[in-house]
N, C-alpha and C. Protein backbone atom coordinates (compact mmCIF):
# COMPACT_ATOMS: atom_id res chain seq x y z
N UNK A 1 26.25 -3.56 18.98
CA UNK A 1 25.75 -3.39 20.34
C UNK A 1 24.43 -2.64 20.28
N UNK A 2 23.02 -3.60 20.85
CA UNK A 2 22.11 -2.81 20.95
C UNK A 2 21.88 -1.81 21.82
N UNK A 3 22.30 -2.12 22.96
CA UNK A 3 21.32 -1.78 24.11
C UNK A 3 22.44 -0.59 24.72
N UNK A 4 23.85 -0.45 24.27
CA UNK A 4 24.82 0.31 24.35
C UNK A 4 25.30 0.73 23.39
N UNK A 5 25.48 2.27 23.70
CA UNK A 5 25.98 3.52 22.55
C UNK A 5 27.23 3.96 23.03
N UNK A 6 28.46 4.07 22.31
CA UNK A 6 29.88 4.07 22.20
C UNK A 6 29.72 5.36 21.54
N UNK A 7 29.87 6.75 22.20
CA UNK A 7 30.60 8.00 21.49
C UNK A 7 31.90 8.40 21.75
N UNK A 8 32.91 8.12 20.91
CA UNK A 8 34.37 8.93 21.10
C UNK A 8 34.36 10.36 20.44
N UNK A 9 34.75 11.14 21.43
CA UNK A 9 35.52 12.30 21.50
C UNK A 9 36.97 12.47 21.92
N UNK A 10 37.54 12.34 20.60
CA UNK A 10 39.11 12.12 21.09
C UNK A 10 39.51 11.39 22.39
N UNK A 11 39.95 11.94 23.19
CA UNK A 11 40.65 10.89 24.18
C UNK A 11 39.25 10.72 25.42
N UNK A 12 38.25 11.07 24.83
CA UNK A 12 37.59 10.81 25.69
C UNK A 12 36.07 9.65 24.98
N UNK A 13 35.75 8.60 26.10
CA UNK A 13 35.02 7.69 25.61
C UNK A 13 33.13 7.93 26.27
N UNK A 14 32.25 8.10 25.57
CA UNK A 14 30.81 7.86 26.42
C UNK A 14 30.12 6.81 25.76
N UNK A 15 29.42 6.26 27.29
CA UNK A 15 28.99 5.20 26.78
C UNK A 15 27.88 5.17 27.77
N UNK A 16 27.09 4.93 26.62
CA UNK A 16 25.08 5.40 27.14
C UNK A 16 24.49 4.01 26.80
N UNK A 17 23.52 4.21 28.13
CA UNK A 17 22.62 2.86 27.93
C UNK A 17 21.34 3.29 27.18
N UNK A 18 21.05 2.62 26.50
CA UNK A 18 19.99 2.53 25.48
C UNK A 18 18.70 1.70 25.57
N UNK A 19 18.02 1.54 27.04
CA UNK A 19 17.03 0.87 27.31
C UNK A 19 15.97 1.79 27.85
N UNK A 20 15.18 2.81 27.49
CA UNK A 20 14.93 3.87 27.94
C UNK A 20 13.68 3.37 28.73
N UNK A 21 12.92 2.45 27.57
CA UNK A 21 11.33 1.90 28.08
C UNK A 21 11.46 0.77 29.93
N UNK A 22 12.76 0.63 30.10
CA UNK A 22 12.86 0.15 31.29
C UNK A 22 13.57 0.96 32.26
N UNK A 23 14.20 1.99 31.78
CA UNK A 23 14.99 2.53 32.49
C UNK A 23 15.88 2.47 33.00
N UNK A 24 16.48 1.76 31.79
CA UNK A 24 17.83 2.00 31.97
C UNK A 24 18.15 0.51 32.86
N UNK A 25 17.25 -0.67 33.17
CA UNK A 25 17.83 -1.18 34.49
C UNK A 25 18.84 -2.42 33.33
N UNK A 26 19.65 -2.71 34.53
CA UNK A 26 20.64 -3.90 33.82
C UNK A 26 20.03 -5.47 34.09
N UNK A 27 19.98 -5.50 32.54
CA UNK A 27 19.47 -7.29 32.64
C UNK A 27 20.99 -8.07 32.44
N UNK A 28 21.10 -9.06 32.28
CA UNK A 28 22.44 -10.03 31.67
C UNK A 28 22.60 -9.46 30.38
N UNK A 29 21.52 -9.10 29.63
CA UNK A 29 22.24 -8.90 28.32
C UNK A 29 23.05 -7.27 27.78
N UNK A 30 22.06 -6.34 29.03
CA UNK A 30 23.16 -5.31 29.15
C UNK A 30 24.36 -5.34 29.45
N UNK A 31 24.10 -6.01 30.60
CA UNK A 31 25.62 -6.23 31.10
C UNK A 31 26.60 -6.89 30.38
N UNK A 32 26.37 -7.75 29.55
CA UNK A 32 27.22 -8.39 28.52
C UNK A 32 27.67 -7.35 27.59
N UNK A 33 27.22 -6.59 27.02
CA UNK A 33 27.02 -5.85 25.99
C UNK A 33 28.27 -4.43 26.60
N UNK A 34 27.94 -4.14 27.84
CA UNK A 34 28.12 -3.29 28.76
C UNK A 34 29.99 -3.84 28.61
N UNK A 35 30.21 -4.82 28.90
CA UNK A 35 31.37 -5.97 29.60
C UNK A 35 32.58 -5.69 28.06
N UNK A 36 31.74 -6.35 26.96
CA UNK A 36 32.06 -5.96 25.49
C UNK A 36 32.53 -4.83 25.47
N UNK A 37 31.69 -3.69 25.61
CA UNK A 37 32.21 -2.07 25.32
C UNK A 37 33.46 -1.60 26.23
N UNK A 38 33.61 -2.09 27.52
CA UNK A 38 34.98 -2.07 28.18
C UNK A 38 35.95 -2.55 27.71
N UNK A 39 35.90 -3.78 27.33
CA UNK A 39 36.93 -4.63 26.98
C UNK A 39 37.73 -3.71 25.38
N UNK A 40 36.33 -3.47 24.98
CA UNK A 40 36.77 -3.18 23.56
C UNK A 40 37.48 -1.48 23.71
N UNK A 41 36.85 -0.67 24.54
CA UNK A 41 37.90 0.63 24.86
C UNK A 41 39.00 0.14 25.85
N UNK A 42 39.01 -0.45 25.97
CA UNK A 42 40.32 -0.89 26.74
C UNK A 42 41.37 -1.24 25.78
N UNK A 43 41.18 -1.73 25.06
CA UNK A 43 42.08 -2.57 23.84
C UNK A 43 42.90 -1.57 22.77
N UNK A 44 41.53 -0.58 22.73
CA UNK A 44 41.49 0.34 22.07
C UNK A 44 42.52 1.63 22.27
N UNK A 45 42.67 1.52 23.33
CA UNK A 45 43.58 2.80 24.57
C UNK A 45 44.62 3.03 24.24
């Protein structure tokens, strides 16, 4: 995942957007990426 950063701290999950030069805004491919990182702490739980 580019554009999204996954930090676990034990039971707790952060998850930072990584597009700084736009600010952060959501294109499709964040959001995909974004969609991925849920699914995948979800699974994870």
């Amino acid at each position: 995942m580019g554009l999204i950063q996954i930090d676990r701290q034990g039971n707790l999950a952060i998850v930072t957007m990584t597009r700084p030069e736009k600010l952060n805004a959501l294109n499709q491919e964040m959001l995909d990426e974004l969609e991925r990182a849920i699914i995948a702490l979800k699974v994870d739980s």
